[in-house]
C-alpha atoms as a PDB file:
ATOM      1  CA  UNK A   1       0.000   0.000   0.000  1.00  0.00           C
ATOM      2  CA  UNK A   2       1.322   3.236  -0.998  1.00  0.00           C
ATOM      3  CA  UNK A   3       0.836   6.269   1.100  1.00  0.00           C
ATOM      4  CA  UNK A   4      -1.268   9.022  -0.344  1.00  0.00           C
ATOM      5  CA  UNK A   5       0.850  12.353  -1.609  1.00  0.00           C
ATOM      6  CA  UNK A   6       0.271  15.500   0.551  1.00  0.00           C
ATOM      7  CA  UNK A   7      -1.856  17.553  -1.254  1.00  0.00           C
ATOM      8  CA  UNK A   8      -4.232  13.862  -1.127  1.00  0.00           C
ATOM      9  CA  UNK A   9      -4.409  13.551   2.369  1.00  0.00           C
ATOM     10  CA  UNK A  10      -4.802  17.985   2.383  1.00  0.00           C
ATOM     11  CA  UNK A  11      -7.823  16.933   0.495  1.00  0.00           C
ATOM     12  CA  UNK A  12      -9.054  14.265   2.631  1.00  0.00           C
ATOM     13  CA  UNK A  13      -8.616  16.727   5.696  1.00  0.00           C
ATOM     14  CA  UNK A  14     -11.063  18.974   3.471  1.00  0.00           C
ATOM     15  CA  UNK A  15     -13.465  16.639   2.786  1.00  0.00           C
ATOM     16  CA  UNK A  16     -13.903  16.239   6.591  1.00  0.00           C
ATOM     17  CA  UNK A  17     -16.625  18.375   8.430  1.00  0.00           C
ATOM     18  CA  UNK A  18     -13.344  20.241  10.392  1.00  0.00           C
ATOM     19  CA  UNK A  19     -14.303  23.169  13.265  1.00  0.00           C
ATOM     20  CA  UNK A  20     -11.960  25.559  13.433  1.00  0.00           C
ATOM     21  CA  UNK A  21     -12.553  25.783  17.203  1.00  0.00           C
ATOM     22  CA  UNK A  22     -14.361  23.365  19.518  1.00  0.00           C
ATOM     23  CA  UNK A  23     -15.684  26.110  22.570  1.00  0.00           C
ATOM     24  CA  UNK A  24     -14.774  24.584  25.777  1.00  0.00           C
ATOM     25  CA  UNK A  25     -12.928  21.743  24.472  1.00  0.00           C
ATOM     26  CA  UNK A  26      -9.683  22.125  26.536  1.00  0.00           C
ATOM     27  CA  UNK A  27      -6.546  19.819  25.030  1.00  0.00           C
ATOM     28  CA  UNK A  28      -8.548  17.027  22.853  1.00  0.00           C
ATOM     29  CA  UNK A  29      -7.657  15.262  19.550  1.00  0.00           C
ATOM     30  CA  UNK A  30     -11.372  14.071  18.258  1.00  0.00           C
ATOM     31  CA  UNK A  31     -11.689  11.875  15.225  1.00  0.00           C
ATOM     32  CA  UNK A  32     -13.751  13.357  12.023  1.00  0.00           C
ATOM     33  CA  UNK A  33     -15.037  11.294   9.495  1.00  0.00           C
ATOM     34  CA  UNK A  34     -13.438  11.766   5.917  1.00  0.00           C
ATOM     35  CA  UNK A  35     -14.170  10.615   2.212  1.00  0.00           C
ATOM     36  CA  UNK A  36     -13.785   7.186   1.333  1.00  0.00           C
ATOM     37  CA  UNK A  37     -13.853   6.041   4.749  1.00  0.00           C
ATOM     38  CA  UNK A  38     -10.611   8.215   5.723  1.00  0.00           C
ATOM     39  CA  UNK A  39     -10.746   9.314   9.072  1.00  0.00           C
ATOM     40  CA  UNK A  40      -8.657  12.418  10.725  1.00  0.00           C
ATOM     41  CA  UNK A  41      -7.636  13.310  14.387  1.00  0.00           C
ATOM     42  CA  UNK A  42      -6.948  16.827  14.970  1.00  0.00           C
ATOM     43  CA  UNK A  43      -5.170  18.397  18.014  1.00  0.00           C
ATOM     44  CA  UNK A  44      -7.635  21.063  19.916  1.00  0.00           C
ATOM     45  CA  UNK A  45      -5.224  23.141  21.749  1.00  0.00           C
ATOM     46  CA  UNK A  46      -7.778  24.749  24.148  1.00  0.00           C
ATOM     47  CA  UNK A  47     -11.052  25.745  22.076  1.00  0.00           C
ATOM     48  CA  UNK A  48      -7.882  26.167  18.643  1.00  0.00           C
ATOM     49  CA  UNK A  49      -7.826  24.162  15.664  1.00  0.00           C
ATOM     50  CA  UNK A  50      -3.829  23.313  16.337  1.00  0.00           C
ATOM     51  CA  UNK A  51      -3.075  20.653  13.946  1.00  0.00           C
ATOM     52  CA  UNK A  52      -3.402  17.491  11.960  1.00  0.00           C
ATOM     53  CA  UNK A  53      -2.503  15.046  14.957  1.00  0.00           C
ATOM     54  CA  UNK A  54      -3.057  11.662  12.106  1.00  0.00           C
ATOM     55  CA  UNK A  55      -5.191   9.881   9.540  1.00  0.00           C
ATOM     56  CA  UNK A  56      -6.737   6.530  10.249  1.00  0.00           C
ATOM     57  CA  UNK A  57      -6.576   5.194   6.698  1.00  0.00           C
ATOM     58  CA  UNK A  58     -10.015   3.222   5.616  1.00  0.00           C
ATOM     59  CA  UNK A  59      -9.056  -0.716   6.971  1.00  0.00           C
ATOM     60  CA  UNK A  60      -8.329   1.132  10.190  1.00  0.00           C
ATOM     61  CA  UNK A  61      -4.331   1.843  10.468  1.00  0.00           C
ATOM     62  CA  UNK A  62      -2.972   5.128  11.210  1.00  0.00           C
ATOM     63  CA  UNK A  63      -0.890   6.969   8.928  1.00  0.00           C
ATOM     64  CA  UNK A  64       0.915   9.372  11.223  1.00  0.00           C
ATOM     65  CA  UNK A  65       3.014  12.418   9.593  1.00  0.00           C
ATOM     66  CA  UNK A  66       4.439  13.174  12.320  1.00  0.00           C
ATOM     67  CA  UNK A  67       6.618  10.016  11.470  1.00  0.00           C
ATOM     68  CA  UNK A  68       7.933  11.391   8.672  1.00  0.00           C
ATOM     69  CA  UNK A  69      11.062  13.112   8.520  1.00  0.00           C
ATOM     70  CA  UNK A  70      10.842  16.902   8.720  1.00  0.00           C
ATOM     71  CA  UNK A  71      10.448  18.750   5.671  1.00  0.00           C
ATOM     72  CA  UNK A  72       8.057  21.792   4.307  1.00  0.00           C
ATOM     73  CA  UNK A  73       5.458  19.154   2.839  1.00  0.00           C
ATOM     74  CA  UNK A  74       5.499  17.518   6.069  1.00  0.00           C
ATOM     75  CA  UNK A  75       5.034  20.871   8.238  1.00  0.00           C
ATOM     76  CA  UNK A  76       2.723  21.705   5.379  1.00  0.00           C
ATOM     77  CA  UNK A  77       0.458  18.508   6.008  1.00  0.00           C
ATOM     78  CA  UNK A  78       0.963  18.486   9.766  1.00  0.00           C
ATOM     79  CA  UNK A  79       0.169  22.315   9.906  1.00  0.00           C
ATOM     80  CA  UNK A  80      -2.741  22.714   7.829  1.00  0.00           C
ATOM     81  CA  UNK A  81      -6.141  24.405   8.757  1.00  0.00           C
ATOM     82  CA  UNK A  82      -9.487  24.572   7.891  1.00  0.00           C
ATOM     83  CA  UNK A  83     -10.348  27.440   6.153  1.00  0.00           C
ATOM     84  CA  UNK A  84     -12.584  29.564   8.355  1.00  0.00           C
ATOM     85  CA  UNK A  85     -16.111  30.941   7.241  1.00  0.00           C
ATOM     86  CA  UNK A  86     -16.076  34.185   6.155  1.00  0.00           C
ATOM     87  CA  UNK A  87     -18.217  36.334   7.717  1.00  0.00           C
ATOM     88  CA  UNK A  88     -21.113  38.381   6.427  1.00  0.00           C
ATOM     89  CA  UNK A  89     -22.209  41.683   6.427  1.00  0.00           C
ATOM     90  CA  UNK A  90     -20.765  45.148   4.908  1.00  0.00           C
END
């Protein structure tokens, strides 16, 4: 099995119904479902969107990142956020 690129698993972290804050959440790293079965696990630090903490990869093993050596794709991956809604009004 071959691991996805980065900009594939940036896409699967996309695809996943991400908060960019969880209010009262303290330090947690919840699981959100992904497409095809992906899941991710993000690091809440506080009520913060901090990071991509790892993928659990459809027949349930975790592809972990953080493993990798350090590089910009890596810290790129690792360090990615949701986008946050913009906000309306004038």
């Amino acid at each position: 099995m071959t691991d996805p690129t980065v900009d594939e698993l940036i896409a699967i972290a996309k695809s996943a119904d991400l908060p960019s804050a969880l209010v009262g959440s303290g330090f947690v790293t919840p699981t959100f479902p992904a497409r095809d079965g992906w899941k991710v696990v993000v690091f809440f630090d506080g009520s913060d969107f901090d990071n991509i903490e790892h993928f659990i990869r459809p027949d349930g093993t975790v592809l972990d990142p953080w493993d990798w050596p350090v590089s910009p794709e890596r810290d790129r991956l690792c360090y990615w956020r949701p986008e946050k809604p913009e906000r309306g009004g004038r």
